[in-house]
Protein backbone atom coordinates (compact mmCIF):
# COMPACT_ATOMS: atom_id res chain seq x y z
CA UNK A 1 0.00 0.00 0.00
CA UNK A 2 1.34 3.56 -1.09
CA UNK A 3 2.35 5.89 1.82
CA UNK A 4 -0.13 8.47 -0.09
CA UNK A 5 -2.81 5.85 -1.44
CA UNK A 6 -5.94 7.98 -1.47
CA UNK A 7 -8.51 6.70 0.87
CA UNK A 8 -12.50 5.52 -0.50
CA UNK A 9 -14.70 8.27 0.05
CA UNK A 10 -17.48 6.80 -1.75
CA UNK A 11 -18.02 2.97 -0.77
CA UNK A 12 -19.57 2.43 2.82
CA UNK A 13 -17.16 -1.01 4.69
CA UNK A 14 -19.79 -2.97 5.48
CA UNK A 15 -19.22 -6.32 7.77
CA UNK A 16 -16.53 -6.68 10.52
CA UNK A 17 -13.67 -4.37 10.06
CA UNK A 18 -9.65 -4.79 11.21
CA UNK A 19 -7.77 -1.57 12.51
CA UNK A 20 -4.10 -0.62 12.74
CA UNK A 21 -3.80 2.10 15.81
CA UNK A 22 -0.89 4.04 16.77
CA UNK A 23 -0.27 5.54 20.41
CA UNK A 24 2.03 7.00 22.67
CA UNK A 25 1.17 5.54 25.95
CA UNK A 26 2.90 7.72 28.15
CA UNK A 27 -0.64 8.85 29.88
CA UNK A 28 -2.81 6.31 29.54
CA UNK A 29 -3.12 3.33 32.38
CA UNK A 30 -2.61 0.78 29.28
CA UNK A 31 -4.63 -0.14 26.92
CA UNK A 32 -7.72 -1.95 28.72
CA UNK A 33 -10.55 0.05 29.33
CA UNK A 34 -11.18 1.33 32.80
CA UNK A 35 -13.66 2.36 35.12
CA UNK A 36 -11.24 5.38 36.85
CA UNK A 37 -8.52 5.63 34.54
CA UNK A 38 -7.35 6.72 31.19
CA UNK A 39 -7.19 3.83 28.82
CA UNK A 40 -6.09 3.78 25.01
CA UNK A 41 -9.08 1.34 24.20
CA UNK A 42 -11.56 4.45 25.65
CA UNK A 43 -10.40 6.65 23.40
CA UNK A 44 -10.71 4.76 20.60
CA UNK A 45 -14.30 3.43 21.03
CA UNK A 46 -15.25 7.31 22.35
CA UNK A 47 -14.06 8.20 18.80
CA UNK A 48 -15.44 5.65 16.66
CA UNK A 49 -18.78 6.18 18.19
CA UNK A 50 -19.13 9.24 17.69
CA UNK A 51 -18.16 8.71 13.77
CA UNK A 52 -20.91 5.47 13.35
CA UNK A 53 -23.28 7.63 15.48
CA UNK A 54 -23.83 4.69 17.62
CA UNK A 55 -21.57 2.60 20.59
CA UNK A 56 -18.56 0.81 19.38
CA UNK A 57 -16.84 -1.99 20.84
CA UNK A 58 -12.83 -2.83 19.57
CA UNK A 59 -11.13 -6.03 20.33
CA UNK A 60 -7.44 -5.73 20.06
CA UNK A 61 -4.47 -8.03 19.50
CA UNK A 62 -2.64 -7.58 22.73
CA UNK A 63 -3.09 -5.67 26.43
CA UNK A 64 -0.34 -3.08 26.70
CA UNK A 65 1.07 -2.37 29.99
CA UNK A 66 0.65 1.72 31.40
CA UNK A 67 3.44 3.76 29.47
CA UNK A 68 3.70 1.02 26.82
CA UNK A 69 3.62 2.88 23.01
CA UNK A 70 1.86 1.03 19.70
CA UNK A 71 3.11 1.31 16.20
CA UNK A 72 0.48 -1.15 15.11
CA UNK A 73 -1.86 -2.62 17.60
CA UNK A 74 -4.56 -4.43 15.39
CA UNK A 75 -7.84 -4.39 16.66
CA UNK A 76 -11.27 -5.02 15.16
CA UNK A 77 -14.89 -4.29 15.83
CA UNK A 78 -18.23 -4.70 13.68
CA UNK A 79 -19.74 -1.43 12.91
CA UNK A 80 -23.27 -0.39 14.12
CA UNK A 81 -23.12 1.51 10.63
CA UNK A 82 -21.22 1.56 7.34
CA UNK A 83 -19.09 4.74 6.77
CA UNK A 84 -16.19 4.55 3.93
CA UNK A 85 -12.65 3.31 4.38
CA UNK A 86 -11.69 7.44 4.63
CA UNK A 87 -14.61 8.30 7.31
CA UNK A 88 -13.45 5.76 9.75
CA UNK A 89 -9.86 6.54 9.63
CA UNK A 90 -9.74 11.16 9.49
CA UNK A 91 -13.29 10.50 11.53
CA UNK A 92 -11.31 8.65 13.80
CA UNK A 93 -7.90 10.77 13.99
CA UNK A 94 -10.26 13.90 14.08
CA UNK A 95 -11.83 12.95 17.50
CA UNK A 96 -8.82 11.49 18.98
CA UNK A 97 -6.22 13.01 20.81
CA UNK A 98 -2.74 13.88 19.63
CA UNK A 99 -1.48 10.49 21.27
CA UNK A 100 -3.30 8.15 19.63
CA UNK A 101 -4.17 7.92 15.86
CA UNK A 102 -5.69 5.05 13.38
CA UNK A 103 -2.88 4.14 9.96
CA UNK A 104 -5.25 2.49 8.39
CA UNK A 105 -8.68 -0.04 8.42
CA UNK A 106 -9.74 -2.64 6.18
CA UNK A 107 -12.83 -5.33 5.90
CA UNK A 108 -12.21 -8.92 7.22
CA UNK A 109 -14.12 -11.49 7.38
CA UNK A 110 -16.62 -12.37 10.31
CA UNK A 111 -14.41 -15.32 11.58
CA UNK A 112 -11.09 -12.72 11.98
CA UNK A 113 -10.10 -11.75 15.87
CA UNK A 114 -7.86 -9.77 16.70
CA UNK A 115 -6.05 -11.59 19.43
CA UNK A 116 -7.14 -14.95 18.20
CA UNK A 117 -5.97 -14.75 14.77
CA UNK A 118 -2.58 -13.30 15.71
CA UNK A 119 0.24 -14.76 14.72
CA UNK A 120 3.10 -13.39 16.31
CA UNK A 121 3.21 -10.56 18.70
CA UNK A 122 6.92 -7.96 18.68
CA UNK A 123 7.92 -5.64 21.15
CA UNK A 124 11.19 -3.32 20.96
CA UNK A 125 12.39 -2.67 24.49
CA UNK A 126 15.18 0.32 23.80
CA UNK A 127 17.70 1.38 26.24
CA UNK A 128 19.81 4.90 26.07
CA UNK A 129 23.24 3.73 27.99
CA UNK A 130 24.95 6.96 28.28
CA UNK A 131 26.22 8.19 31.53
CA UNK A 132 23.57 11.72 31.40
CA UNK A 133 20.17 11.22 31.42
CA UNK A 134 17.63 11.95 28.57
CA UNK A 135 15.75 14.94 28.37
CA UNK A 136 14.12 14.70 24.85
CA UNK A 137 13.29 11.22 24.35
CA UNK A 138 12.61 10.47 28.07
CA UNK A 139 9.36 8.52 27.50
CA UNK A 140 10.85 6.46 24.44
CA UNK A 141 13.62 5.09 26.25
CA UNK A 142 15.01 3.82 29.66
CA UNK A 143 17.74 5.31 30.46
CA UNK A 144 21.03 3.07 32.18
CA UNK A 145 23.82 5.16 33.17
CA UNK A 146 26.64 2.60 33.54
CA UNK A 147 28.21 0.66 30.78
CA UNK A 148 26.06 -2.26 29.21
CA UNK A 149 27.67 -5.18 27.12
CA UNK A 150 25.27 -5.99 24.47
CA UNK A 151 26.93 -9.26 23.13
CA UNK A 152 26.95 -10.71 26.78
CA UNK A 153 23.02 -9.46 26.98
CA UNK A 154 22.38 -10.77 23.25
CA UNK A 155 24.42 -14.44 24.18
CA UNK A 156 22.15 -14.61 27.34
CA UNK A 157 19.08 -14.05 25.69
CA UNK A 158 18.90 -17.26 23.56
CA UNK A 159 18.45 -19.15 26.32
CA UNK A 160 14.71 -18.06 26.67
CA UNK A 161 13.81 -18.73 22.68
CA UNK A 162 10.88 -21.05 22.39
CA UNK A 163 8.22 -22.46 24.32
CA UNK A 164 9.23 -22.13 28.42
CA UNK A 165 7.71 -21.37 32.09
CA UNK A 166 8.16 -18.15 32.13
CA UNK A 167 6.82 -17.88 35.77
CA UNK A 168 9.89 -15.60 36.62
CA UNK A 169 9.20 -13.13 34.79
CA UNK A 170 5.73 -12.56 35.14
CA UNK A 171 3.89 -9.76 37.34
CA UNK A 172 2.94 -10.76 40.66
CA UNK A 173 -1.04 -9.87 39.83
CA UNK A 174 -0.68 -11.27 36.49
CA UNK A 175 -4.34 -13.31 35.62
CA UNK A 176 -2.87 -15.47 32.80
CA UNK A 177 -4.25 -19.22 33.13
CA UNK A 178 -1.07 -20.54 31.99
CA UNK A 179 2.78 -19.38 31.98
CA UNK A 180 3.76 -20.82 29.32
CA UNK A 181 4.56 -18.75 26.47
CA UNK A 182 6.75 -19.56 23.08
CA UNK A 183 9.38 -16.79 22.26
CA UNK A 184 10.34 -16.67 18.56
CA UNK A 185 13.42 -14.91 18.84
CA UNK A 186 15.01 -12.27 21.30
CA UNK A 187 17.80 -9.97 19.64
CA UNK A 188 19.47 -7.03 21.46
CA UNK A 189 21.68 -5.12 19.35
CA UNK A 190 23.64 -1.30 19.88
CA UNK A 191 23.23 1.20 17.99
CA UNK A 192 25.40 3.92 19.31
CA UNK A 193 24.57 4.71 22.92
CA UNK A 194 20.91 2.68 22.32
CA UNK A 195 20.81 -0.68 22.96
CA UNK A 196 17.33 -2.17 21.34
CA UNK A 197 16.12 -5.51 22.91
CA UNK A 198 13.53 -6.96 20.07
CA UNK A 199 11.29 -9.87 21.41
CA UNK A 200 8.89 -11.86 19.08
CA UNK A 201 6.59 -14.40 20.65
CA UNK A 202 3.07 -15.90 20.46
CA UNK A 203 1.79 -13.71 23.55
CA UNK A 204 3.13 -12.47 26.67
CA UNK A 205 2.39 -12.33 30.32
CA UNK A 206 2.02 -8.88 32.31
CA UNK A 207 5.20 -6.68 32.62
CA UNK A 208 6.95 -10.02 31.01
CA UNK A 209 8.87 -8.07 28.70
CA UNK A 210 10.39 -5.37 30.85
CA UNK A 211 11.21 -8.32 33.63
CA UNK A 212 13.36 -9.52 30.47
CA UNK A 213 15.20 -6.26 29.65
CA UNK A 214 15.73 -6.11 33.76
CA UNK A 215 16.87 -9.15 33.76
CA UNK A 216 19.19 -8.31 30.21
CA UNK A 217 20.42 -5.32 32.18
CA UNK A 218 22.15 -7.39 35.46
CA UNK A 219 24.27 -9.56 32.61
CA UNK A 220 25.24 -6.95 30.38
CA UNK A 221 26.74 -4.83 33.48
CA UNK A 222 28.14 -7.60 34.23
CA UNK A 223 26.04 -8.17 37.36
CA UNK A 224 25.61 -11.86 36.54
CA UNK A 225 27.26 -14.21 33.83
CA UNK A 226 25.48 -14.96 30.46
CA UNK A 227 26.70 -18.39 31.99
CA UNK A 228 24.85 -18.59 35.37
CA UNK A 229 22.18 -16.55 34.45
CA UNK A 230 19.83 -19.36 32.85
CA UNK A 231 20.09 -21.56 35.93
CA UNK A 232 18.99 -18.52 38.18
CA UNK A 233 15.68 -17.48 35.84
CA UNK A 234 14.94 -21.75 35.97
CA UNK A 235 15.13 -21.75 39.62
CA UNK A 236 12.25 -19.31 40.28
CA UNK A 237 14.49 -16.43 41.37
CA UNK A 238 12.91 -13.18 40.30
CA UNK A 239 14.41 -10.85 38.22
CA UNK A 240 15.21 -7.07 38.53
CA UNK A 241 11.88 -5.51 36.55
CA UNK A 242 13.32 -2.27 35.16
C-alpha cells in the first residue's frame, strides 16, 4: 500500500472491520478500558462512536502495559453503521487526541479476531546507555547510566527462545491461566549509545517483557554471567523488573 494511497470516500465497509492504531502511551493506564482511569481502548471506542453515530466496541491483538507505546496494535470491531474506508480513519484521527491515531482499516471477514488470529506478537524494548540522562526522548527510552555489554546481553538471551515457564518473569497480579509462552526470537543489538532488545513471541504475560530487559540489564553490566544466568531465571528467582 502507497504511503499516499488515497482513501474511498465513496463505498460504505460494510461487515466486521480490522484496525491498525498508533499511540504514545505515556498517559494512559494501558490499553484496557477502565472504570477510573485513562485507557487507550476508551479513546478509541469514544471516537469511533461518535463517527458510526452509535456505541462501538474494539477487540485488540494484545493488552499493553501503562506507558507502553503502539506502532500497530490491530484491533477489530463490527460497525453499528457503514461509513467509507476514509470516514473511519480522518473521523477517527479527528476525535482522537494527539497520542493516539488510526494508519489504516480494512474489511475482514466475520471469523477474523484480533487476538485470536494473531500470529506473532513484537515488542522493541530500547535502552539509552549513556552516563547523562535523557531529556528529549525520556518517554521512548530507559535510560542506564553505567556501561552495558550488548553481546553478553544478546548471548544470554537465547536461552529463553521457544516455548518455556516463564513464571519468573511474570507480574505478581498477572491473571494469565497458563505461563507458558513460546518466544520466537530475542535480539538485542547497539546502535550507538541505544541498545534495542527486540522480542517476538506468540503472547506475553504482564510486565513479562520489561522483567526480560531487567533481567538483560544485570548480565550486560556484568552483574551476573550470560553463563549462570539461565540456571537462576529456571530456579524461580525473580528478576530485577526495570
Amino acid at each position: 500500500m502507497s504511503l499516499f494511497q488515497r482513501l474511498d470516500e465513496h463505498h460504505p465497509l460494510n461487515g466486521r472491520l480490522a484496525m491498525a492504531v498508533e499511540y504514545d502511551g505515556s498517559q494512559y493506564c494501558g490499553w484496557q478500558r477502565l472504570k477510573h482511569a485513562a485507557s487507550v481502548q476508551a479513546s478509541l471506542e469514544q471516537a469511533l462512536s461518535r463517527v458510526a453515530g452509535a456505541p462501538v466496541r474494539v477487540h485488540a491483538s494484545g493488552r499493553t502495559d501503562s506507558g507502553v507505546h503502539a506502532t500497530r496494535q490491530i484491533v477489530h470491531f463490527d460497525p453499528p453503521a457503514p461509513r467509507s474506508e476514509k470516514a473511519w480513519v480522518f473521523g477517527a484521527n479527528a476525535n482522537l487526541p494527539r497520542d493516539i491515531a488510526v494508519r489504516w482499516v480494512m474489511p475482514v471477514g466475520e471469523d477474523f479476531h484480533a487476538r485470536f488470529k494473531a500470529l506473532a506478537r513484537r515488542y522493541r524494548y530500547v535502552l539509552l546507555n549513556q552516563p547523562s540522562r535523557p531529556v528529549l526522548e525520556r518517554a521512548n527510552v530507559t535510560w542506564c547510566r553505567d556501561p552495558l555489554d550488548a553481546e553478553a546481553m544478546h548471548e544470554a538471551a537465547q536461552v529463553l527462545v521457544g516455548e518455556h515457564d516463564f513464571s519468573s518473569f511474570r507480574a505478581a497480579g498477572c491473571q494469565s491461566k497458563t505461563p507458558w509462552r513460546h518466544l520466537h526470537f530475542i535480539e538485542v543489538h547497539r546502535h550507538g549509545p541505544l541498545v534495542v532488545v527486540d522480542v517476538q513471541g506468540n503472547a506475553f504475560l504482564h510486565h513479562m517483557i520489561r522483567n526480560i530487559a531487567g533481567a538483560l540489564v544485570t548480565v550486560g553490566g556484568a552483574s551476573r554471567a550470560p553463563t549462570t544466568w539461565p540456571g537462576c531465571w529456571r530456579s524461580g528467582i525473580a528478576p530485577r523488573g526495570m
